[in-house]
Protein backbone atom coordinates (compact mmCIF):
# COMPACT_ATOMS: atom_id res chain seq x y z
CA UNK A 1 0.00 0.00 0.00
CA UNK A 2 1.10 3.41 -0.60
CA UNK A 3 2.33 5.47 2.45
CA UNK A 4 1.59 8.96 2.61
CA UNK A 5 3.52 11.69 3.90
CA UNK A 6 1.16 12.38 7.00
CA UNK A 7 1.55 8.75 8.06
CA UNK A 8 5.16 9.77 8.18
CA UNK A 9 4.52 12.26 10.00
CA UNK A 10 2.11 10.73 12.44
CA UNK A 11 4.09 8.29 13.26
CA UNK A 12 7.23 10.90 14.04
CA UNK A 13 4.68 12.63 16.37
CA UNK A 14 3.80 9.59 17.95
CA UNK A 15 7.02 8.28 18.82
CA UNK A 16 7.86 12.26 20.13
CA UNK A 17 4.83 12.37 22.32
CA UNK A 18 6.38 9.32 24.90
CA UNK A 19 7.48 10.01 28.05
CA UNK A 20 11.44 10.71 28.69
CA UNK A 21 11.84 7.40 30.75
CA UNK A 22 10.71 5.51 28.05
CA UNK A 23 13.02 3.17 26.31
CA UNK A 24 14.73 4.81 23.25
CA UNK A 25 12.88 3.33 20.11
CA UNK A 26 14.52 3.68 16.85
CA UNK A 27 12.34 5.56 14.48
CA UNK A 28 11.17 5.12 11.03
CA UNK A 29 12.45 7.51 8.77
CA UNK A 30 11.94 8.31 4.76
CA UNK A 31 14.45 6.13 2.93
CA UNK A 32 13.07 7.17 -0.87
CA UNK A 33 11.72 10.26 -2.00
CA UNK A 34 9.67 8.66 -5.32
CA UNK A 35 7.89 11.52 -7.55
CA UNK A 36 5.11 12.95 -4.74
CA UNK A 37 5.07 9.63 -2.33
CA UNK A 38 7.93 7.72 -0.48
CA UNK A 39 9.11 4.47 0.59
CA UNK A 40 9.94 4.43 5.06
CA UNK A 41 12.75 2.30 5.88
CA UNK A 42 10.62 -0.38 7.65
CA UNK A 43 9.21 -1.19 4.30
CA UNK A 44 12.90 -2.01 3.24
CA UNK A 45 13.26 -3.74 6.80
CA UNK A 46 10.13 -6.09 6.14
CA UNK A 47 11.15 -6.99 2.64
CA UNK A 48 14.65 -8.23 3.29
CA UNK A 49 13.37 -9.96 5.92
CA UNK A 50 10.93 -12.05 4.08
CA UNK A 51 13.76 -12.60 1.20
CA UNK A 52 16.37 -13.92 3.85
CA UNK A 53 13.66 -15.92 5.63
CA UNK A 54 13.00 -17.56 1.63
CA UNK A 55 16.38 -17.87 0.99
CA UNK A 56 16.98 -19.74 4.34
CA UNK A 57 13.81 -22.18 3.58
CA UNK A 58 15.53 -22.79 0.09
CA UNK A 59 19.27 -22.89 1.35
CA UNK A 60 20.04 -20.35 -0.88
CA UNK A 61 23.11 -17.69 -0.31
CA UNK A 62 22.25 -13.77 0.06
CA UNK A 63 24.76 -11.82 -1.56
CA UNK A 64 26.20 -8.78 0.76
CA UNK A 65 24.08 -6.76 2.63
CA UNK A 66 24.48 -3.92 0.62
CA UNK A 67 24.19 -5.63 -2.59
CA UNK A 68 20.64 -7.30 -1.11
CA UNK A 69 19.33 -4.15 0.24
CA UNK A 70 19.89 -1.98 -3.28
CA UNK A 71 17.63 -5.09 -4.75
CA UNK A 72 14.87 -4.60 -2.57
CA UNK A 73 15.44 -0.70 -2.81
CA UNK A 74 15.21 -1.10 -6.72
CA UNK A 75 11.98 -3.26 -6.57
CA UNK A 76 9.93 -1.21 -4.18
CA UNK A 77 10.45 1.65 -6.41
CA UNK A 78 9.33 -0.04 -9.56
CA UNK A 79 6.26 -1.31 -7.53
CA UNK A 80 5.44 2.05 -6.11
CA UNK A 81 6.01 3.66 -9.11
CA UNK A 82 3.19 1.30 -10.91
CA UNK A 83 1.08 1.81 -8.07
CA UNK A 84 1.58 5.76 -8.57
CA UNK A 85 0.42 5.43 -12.48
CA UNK A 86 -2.63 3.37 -10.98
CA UNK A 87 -3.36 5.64 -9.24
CA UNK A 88 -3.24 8.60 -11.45
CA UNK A 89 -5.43 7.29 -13.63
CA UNK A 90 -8.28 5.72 -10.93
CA UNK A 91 -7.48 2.39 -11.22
CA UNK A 92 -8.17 0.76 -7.57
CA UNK A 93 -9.21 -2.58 -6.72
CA UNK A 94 -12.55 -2.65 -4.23
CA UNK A 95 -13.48 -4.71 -1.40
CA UNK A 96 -15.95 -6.22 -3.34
CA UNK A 97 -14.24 -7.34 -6.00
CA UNK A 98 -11.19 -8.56 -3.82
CA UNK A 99 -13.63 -10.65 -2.13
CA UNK A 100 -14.95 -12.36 -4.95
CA UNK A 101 -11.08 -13.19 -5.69
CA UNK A 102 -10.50 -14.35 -2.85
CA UNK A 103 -13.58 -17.20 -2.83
CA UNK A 104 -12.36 -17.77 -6.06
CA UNK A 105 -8.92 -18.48 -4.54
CA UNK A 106 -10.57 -20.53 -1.85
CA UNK A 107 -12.88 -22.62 -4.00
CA UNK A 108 -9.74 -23.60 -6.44
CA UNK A 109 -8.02 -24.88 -3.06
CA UNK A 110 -11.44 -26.73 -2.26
CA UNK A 111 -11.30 -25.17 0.84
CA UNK A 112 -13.95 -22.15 2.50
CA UNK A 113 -12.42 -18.51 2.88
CA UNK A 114 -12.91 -18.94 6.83
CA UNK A 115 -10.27 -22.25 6.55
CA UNK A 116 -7.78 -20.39 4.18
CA UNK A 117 -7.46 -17.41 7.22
CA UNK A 118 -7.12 -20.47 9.62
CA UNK A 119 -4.17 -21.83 7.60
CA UNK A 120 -2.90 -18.30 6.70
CA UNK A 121 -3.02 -17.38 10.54
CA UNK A 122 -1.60 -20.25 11.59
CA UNK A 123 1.61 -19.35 9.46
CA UNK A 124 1.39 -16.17 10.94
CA UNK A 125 0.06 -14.37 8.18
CA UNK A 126 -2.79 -11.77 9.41
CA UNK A 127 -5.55 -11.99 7.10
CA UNK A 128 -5.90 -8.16 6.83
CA UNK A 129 -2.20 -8.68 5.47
CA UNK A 130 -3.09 -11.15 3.27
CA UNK A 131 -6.23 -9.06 1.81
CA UNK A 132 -4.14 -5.77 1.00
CA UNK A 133 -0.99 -8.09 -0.45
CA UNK A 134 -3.58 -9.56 -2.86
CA UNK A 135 -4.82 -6.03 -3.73
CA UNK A 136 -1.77 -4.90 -4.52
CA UNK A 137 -0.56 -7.56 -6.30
CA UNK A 138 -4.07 -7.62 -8.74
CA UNK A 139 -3.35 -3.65 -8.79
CA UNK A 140 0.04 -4.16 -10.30
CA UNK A 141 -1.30 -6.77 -12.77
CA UNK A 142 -4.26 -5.08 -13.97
CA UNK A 143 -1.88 -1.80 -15.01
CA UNK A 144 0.41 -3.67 -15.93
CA UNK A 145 -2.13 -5.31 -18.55
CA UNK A 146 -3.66 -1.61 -19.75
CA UNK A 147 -0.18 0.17 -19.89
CA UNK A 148 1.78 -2.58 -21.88
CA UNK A 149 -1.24 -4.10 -23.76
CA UNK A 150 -1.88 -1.33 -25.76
CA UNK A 151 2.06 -1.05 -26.80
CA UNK A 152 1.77 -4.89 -28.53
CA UNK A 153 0.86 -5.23 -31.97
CA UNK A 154 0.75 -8.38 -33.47
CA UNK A 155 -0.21 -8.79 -37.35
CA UNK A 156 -1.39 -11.49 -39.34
CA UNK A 157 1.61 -12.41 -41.12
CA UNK A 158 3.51 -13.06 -37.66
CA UNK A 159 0.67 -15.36 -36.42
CA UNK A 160 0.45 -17.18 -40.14
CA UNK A 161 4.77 -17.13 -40.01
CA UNK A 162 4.60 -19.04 -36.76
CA UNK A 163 1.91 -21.20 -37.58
CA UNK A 164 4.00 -22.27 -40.60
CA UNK A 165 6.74 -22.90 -39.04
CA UNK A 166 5.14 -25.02 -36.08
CA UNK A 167 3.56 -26.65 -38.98
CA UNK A 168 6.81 -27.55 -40.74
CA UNK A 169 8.90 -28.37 -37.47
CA UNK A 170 6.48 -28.91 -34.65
CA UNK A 171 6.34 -27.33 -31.55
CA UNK A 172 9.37 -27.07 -29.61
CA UNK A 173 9.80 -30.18 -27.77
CA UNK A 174 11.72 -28.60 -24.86
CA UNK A 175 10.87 -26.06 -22.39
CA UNK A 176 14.18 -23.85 -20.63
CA UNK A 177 14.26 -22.76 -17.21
CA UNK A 178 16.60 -19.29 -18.00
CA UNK A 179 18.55 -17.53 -15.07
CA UNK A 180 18.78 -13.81 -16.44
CA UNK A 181 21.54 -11.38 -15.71
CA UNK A 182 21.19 -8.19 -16.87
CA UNK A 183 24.26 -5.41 -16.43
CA UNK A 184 22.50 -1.89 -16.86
CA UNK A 185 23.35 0.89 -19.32
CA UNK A 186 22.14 4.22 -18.57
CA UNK A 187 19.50 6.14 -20.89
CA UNK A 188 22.35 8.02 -24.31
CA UNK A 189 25.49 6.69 -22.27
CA UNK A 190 28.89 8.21 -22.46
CA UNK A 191 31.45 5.59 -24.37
CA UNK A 192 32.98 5.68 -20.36
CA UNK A 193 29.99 4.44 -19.36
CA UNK A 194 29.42 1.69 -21.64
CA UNK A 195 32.86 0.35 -21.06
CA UNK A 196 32.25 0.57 -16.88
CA UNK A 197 29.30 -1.49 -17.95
CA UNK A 198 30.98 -3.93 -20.94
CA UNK A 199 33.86 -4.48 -18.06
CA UNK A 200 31.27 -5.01 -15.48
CA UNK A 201 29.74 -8.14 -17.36
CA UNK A 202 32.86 -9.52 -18.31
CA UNK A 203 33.34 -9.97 -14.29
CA UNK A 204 30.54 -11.20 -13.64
CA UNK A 205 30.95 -13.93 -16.89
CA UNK A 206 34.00 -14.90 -15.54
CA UNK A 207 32.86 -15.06 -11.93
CA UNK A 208 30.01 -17.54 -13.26
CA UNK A 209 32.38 -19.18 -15.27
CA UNK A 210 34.28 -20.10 -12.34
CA UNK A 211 31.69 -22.04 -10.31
CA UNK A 212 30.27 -19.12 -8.58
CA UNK A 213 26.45 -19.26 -7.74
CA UNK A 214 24.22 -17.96 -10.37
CA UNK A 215 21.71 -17.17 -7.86
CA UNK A 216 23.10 -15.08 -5.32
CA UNK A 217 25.60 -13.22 -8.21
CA UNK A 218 22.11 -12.40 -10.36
CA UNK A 219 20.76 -11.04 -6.70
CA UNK A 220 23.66 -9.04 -6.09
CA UNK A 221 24.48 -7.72 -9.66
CA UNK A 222 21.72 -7.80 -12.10
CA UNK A 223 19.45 -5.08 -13.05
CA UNK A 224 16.60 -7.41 -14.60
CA UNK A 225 13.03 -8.03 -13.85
CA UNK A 226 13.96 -11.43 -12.02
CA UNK A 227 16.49 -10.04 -9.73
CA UNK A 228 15.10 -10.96 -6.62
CA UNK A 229 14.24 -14.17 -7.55
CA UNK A 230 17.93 -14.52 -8.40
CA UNK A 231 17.27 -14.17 -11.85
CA UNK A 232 15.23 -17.13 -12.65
CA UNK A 233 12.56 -17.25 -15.30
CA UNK A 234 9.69 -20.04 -15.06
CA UNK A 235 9.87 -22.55 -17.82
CA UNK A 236 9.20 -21.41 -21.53
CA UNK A 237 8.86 -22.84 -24.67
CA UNK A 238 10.97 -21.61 -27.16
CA UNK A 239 8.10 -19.64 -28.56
CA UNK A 240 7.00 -17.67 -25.94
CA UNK A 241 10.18 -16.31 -24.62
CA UNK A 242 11.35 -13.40 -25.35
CA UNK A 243 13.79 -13.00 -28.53
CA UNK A 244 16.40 -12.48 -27.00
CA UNK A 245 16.78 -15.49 -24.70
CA UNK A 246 14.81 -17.63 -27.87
CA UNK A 247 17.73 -16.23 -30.70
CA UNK A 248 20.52 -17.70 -27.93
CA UNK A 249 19.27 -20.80 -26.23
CA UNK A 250 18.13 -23.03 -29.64
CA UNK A 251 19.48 -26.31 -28.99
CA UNK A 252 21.49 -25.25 -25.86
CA UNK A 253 22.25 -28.05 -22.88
CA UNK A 254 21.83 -27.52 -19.67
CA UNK A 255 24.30 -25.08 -17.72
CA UNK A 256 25.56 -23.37 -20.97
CA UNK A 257 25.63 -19.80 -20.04
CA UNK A 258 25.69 -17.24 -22.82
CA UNK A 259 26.82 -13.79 -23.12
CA UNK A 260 27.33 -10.75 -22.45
CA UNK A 261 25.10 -9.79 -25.08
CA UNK A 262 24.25 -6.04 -25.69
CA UNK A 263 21.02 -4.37 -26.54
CA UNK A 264 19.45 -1.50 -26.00
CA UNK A 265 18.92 -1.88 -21.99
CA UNK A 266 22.14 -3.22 -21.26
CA UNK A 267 24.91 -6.62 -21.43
CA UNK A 268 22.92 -9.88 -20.91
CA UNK A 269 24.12 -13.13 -18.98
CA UNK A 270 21.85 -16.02 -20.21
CA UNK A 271 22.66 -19.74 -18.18
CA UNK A 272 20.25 -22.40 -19.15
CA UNK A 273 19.37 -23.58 -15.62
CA UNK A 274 17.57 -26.84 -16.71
CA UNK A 275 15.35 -28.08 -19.28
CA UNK A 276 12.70 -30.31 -19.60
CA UNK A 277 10.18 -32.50 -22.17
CA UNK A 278 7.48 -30.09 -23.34
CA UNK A 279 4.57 -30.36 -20.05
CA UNK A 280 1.75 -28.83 -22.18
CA UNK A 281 1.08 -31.39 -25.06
CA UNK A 282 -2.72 -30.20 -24.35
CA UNK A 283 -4.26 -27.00 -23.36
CA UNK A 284 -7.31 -26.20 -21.71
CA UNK A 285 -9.68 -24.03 -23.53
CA UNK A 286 -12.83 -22.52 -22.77
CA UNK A 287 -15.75 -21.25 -24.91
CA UNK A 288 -17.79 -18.35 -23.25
CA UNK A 289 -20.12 -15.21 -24.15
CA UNK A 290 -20.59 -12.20 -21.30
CA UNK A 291 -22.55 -8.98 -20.83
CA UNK A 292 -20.50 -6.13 -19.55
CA UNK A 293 -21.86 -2.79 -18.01
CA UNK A 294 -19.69 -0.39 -17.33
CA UNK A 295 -19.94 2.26 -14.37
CA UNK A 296 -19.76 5.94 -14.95
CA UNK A 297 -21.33 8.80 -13.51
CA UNK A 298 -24.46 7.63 -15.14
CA UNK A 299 -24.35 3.96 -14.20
CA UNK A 300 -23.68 3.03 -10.42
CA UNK A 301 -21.96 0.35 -9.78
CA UNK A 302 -24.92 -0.77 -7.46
CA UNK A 303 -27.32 -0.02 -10.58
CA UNK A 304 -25.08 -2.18 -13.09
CA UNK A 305 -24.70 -5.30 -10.68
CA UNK A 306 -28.93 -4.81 -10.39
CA UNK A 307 -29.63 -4.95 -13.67
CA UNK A 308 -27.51 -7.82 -14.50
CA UNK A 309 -29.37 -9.63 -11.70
CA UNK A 310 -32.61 -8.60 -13.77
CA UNK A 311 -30.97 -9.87 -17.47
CA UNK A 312 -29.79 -13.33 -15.14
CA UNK A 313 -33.26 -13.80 -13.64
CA UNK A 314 -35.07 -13.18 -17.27
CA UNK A 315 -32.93 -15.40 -19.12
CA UNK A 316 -32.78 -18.47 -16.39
CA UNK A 317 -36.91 -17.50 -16.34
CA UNK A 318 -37.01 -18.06 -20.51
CA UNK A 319 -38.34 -13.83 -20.61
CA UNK A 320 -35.04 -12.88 -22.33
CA UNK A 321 -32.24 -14.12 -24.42
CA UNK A 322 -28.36 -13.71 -23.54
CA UNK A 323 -27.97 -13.08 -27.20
CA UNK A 324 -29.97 -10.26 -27.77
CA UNK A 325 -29.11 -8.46 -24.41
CA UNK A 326 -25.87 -8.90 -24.89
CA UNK A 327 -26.38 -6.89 -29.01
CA UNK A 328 -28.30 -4.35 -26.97
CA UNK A 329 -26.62 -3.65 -23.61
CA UNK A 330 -23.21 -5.03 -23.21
CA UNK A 331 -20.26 -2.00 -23.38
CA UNK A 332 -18.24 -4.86 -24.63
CA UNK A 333 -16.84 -3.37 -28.48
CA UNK A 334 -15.48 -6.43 -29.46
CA UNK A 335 -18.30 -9.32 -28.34
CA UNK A 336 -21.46 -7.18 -27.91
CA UNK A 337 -22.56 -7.69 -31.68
CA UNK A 338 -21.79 -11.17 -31.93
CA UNK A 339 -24.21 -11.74 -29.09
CA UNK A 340 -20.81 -11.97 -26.17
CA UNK A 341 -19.34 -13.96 -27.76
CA UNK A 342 -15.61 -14.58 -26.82
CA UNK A 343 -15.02 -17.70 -28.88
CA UNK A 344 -12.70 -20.36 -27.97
CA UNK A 345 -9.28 -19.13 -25.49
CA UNK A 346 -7.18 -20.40 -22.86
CA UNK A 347 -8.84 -19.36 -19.74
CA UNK A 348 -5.33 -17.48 -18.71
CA UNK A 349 -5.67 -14.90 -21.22
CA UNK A 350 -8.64 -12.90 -18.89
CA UNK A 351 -8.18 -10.93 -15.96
CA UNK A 352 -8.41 -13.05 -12.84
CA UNK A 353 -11.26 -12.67 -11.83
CA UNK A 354 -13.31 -13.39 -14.97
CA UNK A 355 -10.78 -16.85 -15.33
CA UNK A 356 -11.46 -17.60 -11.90
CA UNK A 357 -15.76 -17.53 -12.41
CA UNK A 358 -15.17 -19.44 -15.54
CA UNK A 359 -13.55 -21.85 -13.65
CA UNK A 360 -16.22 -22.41 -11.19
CA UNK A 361 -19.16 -22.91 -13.91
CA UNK A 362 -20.25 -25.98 -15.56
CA UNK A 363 -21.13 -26.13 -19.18
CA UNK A 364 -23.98 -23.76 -20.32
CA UNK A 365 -24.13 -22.51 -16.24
CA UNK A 366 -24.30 -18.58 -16.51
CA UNK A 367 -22.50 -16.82 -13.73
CA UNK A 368 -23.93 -14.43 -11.09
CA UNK A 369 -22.79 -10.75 -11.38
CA UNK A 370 -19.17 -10.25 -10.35
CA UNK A 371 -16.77 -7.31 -10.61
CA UNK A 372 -13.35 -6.97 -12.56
CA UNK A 373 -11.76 -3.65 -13.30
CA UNK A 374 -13.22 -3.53 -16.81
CA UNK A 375 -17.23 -3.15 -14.95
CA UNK A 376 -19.55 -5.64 -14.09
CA UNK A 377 -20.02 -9.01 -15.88
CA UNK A 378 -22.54 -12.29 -16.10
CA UNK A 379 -20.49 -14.58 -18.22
CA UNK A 380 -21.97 -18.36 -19.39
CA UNK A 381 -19.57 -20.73 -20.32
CA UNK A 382 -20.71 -22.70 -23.17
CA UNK A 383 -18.14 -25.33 -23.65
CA UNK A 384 -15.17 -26.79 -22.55
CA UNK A 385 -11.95 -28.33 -25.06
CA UNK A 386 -8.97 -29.99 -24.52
CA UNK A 387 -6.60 -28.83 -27.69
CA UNK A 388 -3.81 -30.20 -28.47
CA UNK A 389 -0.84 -28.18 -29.04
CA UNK A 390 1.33 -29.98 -31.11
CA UNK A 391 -0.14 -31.35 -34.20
CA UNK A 392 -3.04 -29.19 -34.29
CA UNK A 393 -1.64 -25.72 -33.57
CA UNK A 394 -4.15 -23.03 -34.85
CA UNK A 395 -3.36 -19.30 -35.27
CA UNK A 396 -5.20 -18.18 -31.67
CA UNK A 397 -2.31 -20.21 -30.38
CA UNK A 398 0.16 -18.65 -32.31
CA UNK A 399 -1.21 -15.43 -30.99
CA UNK A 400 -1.06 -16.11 -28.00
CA UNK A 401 2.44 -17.54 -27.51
CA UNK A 402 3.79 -14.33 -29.68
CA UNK A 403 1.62 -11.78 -27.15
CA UNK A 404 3.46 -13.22 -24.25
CA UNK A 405 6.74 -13.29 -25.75
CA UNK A 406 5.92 -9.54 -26.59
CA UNK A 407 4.79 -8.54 -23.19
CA UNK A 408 7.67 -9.61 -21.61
CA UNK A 409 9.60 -7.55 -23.62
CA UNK A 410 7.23 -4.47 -23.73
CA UNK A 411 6.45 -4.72 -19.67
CA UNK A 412 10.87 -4.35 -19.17
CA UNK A 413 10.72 -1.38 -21.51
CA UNK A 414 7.72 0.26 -20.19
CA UNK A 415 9.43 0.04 -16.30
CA UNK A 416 12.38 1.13 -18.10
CA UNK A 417 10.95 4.26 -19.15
CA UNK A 418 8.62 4.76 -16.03
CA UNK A 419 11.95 4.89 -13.86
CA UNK A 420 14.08 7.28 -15.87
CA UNK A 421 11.02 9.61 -15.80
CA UNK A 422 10.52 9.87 -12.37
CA UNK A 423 12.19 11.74 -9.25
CA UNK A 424 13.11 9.66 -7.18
CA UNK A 425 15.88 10.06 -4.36
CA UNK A 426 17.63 7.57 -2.18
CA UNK A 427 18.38 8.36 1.03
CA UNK A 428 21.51 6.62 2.55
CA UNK A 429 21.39 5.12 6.40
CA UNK A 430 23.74 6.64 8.95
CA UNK A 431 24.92 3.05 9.47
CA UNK A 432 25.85 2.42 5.45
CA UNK A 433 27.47 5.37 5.35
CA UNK A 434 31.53 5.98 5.65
């Protein structure tokens, strides 16, 4: 959550107004000035605590304090800064709808909301904790999905290229599991500071090179979206990666590391961490048609969910058909005049909360209003298919798999450009400095 200056300040006054005899209590201070908000130093606190309590469960090695701490610095920033452009432009997740994700969550763990806070409590998670971490983390994917889906283009002749080729040589057999090292080049960079960075790679090749883990050196060095996670990417097919790691790892074994290789962001490290046969011979797909009513000034939000209720109880009643209310009422551009209809997809392709409903209905159930950030929705799912991907690979696959490789790379380059835009200033603690 964000943290505004008069909680700052609150909590200064509160810690003033104690007594003299009480015992001296270090106080939070402002670590990051970011644009109008700020990051306090407890937030910094909490998060390297929960990375060194992962890396213990996983015996993994930190990397130096310092190194760790500029990490979690670097990652608050790009998550505050996405919350900032949420923000700005009145994106905001409500209790209502976070509720409704979090029964979904519940019902895929075939468990009721009231025994997920028992288990979440008895790891001691609050559940209040566990509410706002979910909003936030929906937040950041919902702008992450309006900000970098309207940067992707893809065009006919890539899908019908791709298709070909998957025709001609079959999908990729192999999914990689890629550890990512990225060494930063700033924005027009001197020819100084391109060599500082060409010589900083180099060191950390050679360091690799020489047994060192890739881990804790991607934690403590790299610059890329995976940092943290000490640089590990989940497994892709060849076709969904992005190009860069796809145009390196063809054919590569496991433990080959590749690089540096320069672009435009910086010198890349690439290490094939493992490999594996393809998991996804088959994918799930579901067929579905929805109304959507959007609020506005005009439209509550309390009047939209009502009159879907009405459209649900005339078309379970026989008074109305989904067809024709979805031609005359849905807000939807692309389905409303073909009835709703969505045609066939892979249910991850929707925001979560309109996957989730899918995945609680049955065949030809229609779902009761429920909130995502695009308005209200009643969705029916019509059909269920198992496809498979291999030898009968259609072009809304190929879409797909080239969107994803495309986001990747658009999502990097839209964080890229949200940082250099903003003010932000680091504030160093008294006991880091010399």
């Amino acid at each position: 959550m964000k943290h505004s200056k008069k909680l700052f300040f609150a909590l200064c006054a509160l810690a003033m107004s104690q007594t003299a005899y009480s015992a001296p209590q270090p106080l939070d201070h402002v670590a990051v000035q970011l644009n109008d908000g700020i990051i306090l130093e407890s937030e910094i606190s909490n998060m390297i605590a929960n990375v060194t309590a992962n890396a213990k469960k996983s015996n993994q090695t930190l990397p130096s304090a310092e190194a760790l701490r500029t990490q979690v610095i670097e990652r608050l920033i790009l998550t505050r800064l996405q919350l900032q452009t949420a923000e700005r432009i009145g994106l905001s997740i409500g209790d209502l709808q976070l509720d409704q994700t979090i029964e979904n969550i519940a019902r895929e763990q075939k468990a009721t909301v009231a025994e997920m806070q028992q288990e979440l409590e008895k790891d001691g998670v609050s559940f209040n904790q566990y509410r706002e971490q979910l909003r936030e983390e929906i937040t950041l994917g919902e702008i992450q999905r309006i900000q970098v889906q309207r940067r992707i283009q893809v065009s006919p002749q890539e899908v019908s290229s791709l298709v070909k080729l998957i025709q001609e040589q079959g999908l990729k057999d192999v999914e990689f599991q890629i550890g990512h090292i990225l060494i930063e080049i700033p924005n027009d960079p001197t020819s100084e500071q391109l060599e500082s960075s060409s010589k900083r790679a180099d060191i950390v090749l050679k360091r690799l090179n020489d047994g060192e883990d890739f881990r804790s050196t991607a934690i403590a060095s790299s610059s890329g979206p995976k940092a943290l996670e000490g640089g590990i990417w989940d497994f892709m097919n060849i076709n969904e990666m992005p190009t860069l790691f796809a145009e390196v790892i063809a054919g590569a074994k496991k433990g080959q590391i590749f690089g540096p290789i320069k672009s435009g962001s910086g010198f890349h490290i690439i290490k094939v961490m493992d490999t594996r046969g393809l998991q996804t011979q088959e994918i799930d797909e579901v067929k579905s048609r929805h109304i959507l009513l959007k609020p506005s000034p005009i439209l509550s939000d309390d009047r939209a969910q009502a009159m879907l209720a009405s459209f649900l109880k005339d078309i379970r009643s026989g008074n109305a058909d989904f067809d024709k209310l979805a031609r005359q009422y849905s807000e939807d551009p692309g389905s409303a005049s073909k009835g709703g209809e969505l045609g066939w997809a892979e249910p991850s392709l929707y925001v979560p909360e309109f996957s989730q409903t899918l995945a609680s209905l049955a065949p030809g159930q229609i779902s009761e209003p429920f909130r995502t950030t695009h308005g209200w929705h009643i969705v029916q799912l019509e059909d269920r298919r198992k496809t498979d991907a291999t030898d009968k690979f259609n072009s809304n696959r190929a879409h797909q798999l080239i969107f994803r490789r495309k986001f990747n790379e658009e999502l990097q380059n839209w964080l890229d450009e949200m940082r250099s835009d903003a003010y932000i200033e680091i504030f160093e603690p008294e006991n880091l400095r010399g």
